[in-house]
PDB file of N, CA and C in Angstrom:
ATOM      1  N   UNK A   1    -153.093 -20.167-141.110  1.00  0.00           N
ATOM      2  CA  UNK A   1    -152.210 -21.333-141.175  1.00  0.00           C
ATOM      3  C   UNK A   1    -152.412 -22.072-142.490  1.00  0.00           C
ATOM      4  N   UNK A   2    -153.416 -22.273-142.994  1.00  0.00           N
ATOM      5  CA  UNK A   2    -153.926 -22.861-143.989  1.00  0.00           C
ATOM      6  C   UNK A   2    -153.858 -24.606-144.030  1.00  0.00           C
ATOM      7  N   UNK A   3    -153.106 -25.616-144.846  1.00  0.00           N
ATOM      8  CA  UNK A   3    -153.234 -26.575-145.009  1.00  0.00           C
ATOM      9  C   UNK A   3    -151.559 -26.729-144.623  1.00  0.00           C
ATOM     10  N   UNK A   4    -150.989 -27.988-144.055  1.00  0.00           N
ATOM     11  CA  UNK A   4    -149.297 -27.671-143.761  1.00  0.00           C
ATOM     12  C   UNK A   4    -149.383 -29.072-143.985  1.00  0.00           C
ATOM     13  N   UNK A   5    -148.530 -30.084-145.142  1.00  0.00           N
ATOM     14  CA  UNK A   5    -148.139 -31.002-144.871  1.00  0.00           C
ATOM     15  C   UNK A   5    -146.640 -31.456-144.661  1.00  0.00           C
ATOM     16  N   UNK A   6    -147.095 -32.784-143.698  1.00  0.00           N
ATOM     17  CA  UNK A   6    -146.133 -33.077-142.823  1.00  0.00           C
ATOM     18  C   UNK A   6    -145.695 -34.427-142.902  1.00  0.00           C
ATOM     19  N   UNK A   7    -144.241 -34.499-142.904  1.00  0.00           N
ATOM     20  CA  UNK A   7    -143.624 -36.123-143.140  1.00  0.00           C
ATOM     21  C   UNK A   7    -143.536 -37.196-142.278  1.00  0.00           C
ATOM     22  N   UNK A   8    -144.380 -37.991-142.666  1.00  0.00           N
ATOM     23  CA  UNK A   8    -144.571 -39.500-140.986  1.00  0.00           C
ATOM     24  C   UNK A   8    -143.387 -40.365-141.521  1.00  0.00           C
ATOM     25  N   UNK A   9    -143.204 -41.519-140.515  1.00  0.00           N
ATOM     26  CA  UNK A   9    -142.411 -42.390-140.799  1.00  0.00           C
ATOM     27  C   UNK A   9    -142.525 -43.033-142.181  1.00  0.00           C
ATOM     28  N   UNK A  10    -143.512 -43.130-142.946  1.00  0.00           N
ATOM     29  CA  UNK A  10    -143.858 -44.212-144.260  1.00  0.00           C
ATOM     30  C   UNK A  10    -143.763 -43.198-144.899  1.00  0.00           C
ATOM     31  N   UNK A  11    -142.927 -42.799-145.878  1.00  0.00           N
ATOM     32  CA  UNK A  11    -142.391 -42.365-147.118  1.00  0.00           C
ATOM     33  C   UNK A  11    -143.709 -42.047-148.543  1.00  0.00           C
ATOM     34  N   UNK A  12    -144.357 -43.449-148.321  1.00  0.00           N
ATOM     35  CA  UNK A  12    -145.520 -43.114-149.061  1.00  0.00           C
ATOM     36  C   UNK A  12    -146.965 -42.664-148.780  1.00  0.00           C
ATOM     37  N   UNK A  13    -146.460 -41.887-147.111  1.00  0.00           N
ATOM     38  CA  UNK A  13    -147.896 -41.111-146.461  1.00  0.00           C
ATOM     39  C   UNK A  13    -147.480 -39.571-146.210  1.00  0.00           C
ATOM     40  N   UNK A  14    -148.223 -38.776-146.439  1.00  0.00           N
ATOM     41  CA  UNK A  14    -148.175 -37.358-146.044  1.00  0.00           C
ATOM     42  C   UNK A  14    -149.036 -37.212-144.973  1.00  0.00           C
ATOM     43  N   UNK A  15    -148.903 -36.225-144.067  1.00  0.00           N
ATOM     44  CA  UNK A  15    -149.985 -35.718-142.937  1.00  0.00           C
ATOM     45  C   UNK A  15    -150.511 -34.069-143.404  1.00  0.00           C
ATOM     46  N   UNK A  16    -151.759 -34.139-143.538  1.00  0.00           N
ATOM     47  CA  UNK A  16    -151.978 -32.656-143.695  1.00  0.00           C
ATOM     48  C   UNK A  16    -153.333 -32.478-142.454  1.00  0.00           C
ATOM     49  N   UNK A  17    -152.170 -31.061-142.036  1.00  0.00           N
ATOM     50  CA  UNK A  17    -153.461 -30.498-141.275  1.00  0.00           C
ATOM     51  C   UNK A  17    -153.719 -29.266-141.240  1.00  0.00           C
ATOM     52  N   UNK A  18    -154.771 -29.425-140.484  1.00  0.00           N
ATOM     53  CA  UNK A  18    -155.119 -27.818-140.855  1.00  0.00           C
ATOM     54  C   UNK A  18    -155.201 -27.108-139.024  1.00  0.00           C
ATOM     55  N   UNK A  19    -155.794 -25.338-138.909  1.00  0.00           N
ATOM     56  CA  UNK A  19    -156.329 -25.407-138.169  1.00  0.00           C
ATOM     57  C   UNK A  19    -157.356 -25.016-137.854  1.00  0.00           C
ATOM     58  N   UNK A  20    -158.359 -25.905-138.506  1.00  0.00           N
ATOM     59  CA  UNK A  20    -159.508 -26.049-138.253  1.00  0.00           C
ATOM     60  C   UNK A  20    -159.990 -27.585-137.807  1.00  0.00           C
ATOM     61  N   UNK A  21    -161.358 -27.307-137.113  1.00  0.00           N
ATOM     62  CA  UNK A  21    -161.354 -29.140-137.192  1.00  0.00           C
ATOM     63  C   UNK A  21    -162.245 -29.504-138.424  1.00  0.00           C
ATOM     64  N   UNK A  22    -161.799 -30.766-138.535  1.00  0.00           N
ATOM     65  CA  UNK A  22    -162.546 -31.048-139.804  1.00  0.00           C
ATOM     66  C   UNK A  22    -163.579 -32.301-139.795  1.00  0.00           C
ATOM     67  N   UNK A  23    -163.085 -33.109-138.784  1.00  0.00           N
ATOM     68  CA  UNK A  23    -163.831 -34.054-138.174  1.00  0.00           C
ATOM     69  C   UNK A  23    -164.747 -34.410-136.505  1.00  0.00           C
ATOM     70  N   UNK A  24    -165.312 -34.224-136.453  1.00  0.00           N
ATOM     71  CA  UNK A  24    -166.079 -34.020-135.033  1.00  0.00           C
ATOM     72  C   UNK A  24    -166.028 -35.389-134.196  1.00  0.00           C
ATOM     73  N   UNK A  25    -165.397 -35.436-132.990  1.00  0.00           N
ATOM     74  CA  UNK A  25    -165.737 -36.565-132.545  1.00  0.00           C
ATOM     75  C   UNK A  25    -164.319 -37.115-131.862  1.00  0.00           C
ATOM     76  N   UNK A  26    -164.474 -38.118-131.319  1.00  0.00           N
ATOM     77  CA  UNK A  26    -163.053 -39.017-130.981  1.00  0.00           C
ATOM     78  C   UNK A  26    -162.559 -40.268-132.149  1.00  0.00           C
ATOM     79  N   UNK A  27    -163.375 -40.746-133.225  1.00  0.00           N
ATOM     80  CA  UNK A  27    -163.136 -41.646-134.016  1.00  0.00           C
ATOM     81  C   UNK A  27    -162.485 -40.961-135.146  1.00  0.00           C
ATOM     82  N   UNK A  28    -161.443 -42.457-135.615  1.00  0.00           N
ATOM     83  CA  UNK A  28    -160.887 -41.622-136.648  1.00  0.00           C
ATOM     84  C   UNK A  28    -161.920 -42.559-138.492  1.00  0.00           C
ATOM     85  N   UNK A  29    -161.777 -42.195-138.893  1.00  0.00           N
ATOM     86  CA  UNK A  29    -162.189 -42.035-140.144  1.00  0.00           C
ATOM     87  C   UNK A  29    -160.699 -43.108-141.282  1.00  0.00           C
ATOM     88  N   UNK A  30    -160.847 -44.081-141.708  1.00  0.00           N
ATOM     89  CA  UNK A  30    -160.242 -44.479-142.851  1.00  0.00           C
ATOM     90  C   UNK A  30    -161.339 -45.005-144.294  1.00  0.00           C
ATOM     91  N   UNK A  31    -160.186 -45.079-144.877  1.00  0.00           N
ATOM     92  CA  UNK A  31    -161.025 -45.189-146.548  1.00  0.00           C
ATOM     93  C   UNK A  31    -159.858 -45.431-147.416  1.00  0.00           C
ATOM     94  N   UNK A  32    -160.463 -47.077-147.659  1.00  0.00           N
ATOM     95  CA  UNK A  32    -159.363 -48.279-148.462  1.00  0.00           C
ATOM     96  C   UNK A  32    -160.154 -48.046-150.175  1.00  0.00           C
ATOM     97  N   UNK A  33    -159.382 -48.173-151.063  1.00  0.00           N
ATOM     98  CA  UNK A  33    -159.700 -48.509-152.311  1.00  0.00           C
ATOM     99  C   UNK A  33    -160.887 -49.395-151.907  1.00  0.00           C
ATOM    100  N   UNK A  34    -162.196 -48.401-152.933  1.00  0.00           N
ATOM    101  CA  UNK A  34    -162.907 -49.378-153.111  1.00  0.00           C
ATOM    102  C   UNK A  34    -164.047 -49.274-152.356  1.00  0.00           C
ATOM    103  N   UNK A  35    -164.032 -48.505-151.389  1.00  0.00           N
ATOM    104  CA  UNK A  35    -165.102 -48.018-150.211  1.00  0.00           C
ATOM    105  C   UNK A  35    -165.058 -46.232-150.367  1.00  0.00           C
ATOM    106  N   UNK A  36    -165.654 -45.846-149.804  1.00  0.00           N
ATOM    107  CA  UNK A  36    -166.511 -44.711-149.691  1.00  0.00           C
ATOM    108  C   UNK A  36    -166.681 -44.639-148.235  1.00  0.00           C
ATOM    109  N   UNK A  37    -167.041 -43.361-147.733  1.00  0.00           N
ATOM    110  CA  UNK A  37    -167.247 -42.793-147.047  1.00  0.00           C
ATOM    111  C   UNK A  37    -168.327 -41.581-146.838  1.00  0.00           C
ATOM    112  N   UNK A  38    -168.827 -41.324-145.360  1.00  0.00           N
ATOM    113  CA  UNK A  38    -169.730 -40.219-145.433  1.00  0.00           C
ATOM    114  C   UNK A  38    -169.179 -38.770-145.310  1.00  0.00           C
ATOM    115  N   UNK A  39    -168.067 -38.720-145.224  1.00  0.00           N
ATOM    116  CA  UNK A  39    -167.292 -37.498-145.192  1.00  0.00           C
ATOM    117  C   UNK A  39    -166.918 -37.264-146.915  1.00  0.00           C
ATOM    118  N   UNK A  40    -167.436 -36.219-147.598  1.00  0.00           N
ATOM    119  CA  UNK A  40    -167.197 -36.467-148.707  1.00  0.00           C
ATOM    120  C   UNK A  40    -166.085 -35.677-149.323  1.00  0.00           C
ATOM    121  N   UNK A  41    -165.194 -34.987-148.133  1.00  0.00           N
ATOM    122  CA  UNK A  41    -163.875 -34.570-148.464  1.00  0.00           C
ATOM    123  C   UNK A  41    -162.775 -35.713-148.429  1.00  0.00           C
ATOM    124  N   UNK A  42    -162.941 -36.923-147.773  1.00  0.00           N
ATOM    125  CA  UNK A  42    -162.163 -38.281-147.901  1.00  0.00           C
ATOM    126  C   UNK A  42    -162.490 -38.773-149.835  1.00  0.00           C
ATOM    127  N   UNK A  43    -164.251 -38.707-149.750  1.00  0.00           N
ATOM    128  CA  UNK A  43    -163.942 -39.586-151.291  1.00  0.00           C
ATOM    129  C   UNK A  43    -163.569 -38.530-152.143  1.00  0.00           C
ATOM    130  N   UNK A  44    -163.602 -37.600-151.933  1.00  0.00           N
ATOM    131  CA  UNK A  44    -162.653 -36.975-153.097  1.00  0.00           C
ATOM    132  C   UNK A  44    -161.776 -36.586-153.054  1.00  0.00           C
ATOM    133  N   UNK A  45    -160.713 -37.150-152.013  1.00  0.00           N
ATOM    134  CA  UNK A  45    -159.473 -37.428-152.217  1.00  0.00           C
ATOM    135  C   UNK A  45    -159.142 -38.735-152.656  1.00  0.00           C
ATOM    136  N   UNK A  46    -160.230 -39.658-152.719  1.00  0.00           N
ATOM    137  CA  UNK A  46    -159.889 -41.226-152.916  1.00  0.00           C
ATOM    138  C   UNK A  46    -160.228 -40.642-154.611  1.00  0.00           C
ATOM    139  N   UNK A  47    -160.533 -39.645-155.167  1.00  0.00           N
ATOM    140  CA  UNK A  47    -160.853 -39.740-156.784  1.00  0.00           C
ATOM    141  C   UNK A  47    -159.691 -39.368-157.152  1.00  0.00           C
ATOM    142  N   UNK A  48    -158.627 -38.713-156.130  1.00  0.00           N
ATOM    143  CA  UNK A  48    -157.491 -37.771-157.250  1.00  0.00           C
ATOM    144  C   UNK A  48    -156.435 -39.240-157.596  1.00  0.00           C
ATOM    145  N   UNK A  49    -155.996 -38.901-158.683  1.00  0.00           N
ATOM    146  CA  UNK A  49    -155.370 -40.152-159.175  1.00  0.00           C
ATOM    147  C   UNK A  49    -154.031 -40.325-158.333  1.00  0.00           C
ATOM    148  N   UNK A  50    -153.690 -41.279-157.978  1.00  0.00           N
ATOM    149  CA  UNK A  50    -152.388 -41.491-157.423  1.00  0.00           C
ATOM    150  C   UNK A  50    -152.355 -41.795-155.521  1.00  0.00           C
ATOM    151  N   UNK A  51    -153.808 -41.433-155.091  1.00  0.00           N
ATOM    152  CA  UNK A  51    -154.378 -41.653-153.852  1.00  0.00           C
ATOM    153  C   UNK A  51    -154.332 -43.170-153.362  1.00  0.00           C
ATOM    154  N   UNK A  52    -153.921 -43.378-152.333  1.00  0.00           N
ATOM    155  CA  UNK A  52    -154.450 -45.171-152.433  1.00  0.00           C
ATOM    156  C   UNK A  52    -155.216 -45.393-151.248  1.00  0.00           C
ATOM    157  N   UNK A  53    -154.822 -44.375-150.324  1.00  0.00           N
ATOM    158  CA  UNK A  53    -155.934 -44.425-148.978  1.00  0.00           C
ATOM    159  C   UNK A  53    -155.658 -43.342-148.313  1.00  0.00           C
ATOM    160  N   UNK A  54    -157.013 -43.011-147.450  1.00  0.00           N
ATOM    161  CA  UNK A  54    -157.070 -42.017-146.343  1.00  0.00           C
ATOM    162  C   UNK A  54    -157.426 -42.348-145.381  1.00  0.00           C
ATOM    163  N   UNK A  55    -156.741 -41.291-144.247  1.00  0.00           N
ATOM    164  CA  UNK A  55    -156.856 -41.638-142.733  1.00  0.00           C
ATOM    165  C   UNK A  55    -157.328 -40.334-141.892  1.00  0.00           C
ATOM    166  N   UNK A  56    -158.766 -39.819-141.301  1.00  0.00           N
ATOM    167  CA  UNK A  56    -158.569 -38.566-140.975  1.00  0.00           C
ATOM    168  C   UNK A  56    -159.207 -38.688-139.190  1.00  0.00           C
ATOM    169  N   UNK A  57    -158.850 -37.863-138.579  1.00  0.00           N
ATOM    170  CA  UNK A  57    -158.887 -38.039-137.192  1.00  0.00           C
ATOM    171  C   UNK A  57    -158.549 -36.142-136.689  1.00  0.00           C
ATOM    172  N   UNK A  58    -160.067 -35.755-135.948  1.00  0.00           N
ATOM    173  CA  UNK A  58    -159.573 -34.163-135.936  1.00  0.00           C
ATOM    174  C   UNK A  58    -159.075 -32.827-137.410  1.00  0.00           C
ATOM    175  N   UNK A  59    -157.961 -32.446-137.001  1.00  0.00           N
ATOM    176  CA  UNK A  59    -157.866 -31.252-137.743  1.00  0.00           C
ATOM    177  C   UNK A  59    -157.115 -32.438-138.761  1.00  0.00           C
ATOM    178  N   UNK A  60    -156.549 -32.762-138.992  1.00  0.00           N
ATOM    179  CA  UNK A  60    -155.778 -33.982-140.229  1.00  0.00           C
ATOM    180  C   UNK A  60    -156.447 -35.304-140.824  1.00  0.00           C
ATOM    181  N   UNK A  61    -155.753 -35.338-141.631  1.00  0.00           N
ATOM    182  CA  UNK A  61    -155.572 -36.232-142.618  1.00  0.00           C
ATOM    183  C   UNK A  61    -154.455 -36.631-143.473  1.00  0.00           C
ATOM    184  N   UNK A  62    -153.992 -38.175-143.210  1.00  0.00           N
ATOM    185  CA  UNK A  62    -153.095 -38.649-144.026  1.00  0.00           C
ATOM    186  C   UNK A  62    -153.508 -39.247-145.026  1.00  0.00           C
ATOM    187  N   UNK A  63    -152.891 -39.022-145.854  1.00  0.00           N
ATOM    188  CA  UNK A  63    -152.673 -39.707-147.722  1.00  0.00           C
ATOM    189  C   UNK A  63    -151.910 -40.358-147.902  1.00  0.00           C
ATOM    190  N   UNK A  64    -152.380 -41.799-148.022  1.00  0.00           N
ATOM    191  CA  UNK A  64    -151.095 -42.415-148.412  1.00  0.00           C
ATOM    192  C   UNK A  64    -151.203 -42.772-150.031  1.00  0.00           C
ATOM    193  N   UNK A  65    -150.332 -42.603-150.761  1.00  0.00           N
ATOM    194  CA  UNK A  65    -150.207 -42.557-152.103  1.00  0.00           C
ATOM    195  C   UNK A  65    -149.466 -43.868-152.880  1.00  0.00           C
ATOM    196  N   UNK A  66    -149.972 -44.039-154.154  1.00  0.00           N
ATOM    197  CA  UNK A  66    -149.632 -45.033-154.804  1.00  0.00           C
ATOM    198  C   UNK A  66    -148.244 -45.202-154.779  1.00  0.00           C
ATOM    199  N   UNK A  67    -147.110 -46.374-155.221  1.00  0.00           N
ATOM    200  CA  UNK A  67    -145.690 -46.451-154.851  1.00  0.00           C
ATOM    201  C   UNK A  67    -144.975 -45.914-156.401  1.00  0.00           C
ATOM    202  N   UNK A  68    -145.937 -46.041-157.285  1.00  0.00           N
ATOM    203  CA  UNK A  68    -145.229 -45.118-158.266  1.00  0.00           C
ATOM    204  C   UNK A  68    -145.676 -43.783-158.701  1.00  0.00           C
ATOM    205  N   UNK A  69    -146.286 -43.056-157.688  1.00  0.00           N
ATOM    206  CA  UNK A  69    -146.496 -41.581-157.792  1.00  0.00           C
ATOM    207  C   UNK A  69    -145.620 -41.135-157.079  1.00  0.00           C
ATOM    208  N   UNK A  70    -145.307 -39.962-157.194  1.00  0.00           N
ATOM    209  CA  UNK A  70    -144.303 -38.767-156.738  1.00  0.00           C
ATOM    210  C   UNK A  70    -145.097 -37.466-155.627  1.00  0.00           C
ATOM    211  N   UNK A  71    -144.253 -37.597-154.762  1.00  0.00           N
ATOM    212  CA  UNK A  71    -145.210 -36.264-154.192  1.00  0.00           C
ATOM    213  C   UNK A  71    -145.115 -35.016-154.507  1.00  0.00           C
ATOM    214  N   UNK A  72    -144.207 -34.598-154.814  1.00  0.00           N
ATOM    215  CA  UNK A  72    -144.393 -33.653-156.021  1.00  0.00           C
ATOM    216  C   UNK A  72    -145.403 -33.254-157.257  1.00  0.00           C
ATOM    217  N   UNK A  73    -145.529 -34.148-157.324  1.00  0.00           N
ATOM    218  CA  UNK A  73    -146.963 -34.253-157.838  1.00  0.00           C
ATOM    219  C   UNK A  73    -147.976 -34.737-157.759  1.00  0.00           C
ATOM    220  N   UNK A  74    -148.082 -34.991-156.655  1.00  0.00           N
ATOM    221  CA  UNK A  74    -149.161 -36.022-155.821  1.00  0.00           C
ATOM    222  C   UNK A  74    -149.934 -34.231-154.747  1.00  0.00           C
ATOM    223  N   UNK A  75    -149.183 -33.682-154.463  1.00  0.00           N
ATOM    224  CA  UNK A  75    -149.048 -32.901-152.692  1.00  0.00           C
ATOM    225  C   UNK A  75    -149.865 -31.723-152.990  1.00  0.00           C
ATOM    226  N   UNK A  76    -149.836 -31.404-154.392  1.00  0.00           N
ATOM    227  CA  UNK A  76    -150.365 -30.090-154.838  1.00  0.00           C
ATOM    228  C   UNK A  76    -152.406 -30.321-155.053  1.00  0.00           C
ATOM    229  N   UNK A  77    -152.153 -31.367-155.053  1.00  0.00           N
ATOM    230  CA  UNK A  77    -153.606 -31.876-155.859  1.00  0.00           C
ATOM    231  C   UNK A  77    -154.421 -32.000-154.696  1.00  0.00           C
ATOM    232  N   UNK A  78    -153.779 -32.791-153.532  1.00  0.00           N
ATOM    233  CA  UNK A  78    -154.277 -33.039-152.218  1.00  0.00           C
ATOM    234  C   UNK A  78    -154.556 -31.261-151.504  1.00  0.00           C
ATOM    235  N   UNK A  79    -153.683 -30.987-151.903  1.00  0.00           N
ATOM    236  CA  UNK A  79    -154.132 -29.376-151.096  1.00  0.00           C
ATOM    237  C   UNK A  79    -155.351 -29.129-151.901  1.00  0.00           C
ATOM    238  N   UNK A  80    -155.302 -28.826-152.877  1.00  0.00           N
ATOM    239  CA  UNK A  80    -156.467 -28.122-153.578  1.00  0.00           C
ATOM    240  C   UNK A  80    -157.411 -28.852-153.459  1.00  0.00           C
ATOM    241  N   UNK A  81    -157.900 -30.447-152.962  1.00  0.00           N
ATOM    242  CA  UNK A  81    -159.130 -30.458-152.445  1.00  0.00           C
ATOM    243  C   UNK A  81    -159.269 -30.575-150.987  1.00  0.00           C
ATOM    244  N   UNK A  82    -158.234 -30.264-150.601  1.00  0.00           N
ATOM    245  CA  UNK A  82    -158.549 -30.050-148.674  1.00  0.00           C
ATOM    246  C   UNK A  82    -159.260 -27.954-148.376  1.00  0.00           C
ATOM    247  N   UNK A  83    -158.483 -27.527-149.750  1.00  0.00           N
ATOM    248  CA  UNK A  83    -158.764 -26.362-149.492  1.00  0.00           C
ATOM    249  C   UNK A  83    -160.187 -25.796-150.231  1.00  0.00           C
ATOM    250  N   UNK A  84    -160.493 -26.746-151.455  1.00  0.00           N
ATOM    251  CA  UNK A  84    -162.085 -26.120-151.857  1.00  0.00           C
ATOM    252  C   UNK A  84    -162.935 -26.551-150.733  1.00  0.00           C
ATOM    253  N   UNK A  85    -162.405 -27.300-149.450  1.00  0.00           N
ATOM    254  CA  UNK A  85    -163.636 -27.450-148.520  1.00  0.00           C
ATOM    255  C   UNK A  85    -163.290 -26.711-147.202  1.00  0.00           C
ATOM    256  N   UNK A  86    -162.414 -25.296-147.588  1.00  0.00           N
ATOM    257  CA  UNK A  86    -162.639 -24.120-147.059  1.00  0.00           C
ATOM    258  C   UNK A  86    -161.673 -24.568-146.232  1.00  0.00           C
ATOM    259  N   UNK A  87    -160.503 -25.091-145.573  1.00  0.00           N
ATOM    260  CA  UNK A  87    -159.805 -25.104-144.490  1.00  0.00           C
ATOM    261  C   UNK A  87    -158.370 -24.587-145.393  1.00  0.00           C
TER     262      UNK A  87
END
């Protein structure tokens, strides 16, 4: 299956999931500008430029992205670090 993202109601969030799990547990996981996290596939999506927050819960994670980035060029970058951590 690999990584599949998917369109939510907010225009400036993507959903990507996978099928694998990636997070253990019933809690979900966010990360605002400016904070960090112990999941260190969240902060390095908070490094790719154009990121403004993450939300991950189970096999996903949403990105919500800055209002003047493009996902087009935002969508490609997010895969390639969901996928160097093997999902």
């Amino acid at each position: 299956m690999g990584v599949i993202a998917e369109a939510t109601p907010n225009p400036n969030a993507l959903k990507f999931t996978t099928d694998s799990l990636i997070f253990e547990g019933d809690s979900s996981i966010s990360v605002m500008p400016g904070n960090t996290s112990e999941h260190a596939i969240l902060n390095d999506l908070m490094e790719v430029n154009g990121v403004d927050n993450v939300f991950g819960y189970q096999n996903f994670i949403t990105v919500n992205k800055a209002f003047d980035v493009e996902w087009d060029e935002l969508k490609p970058k997010v895969i390639d670090v969901i996928e160097k951590y093997g999902y």
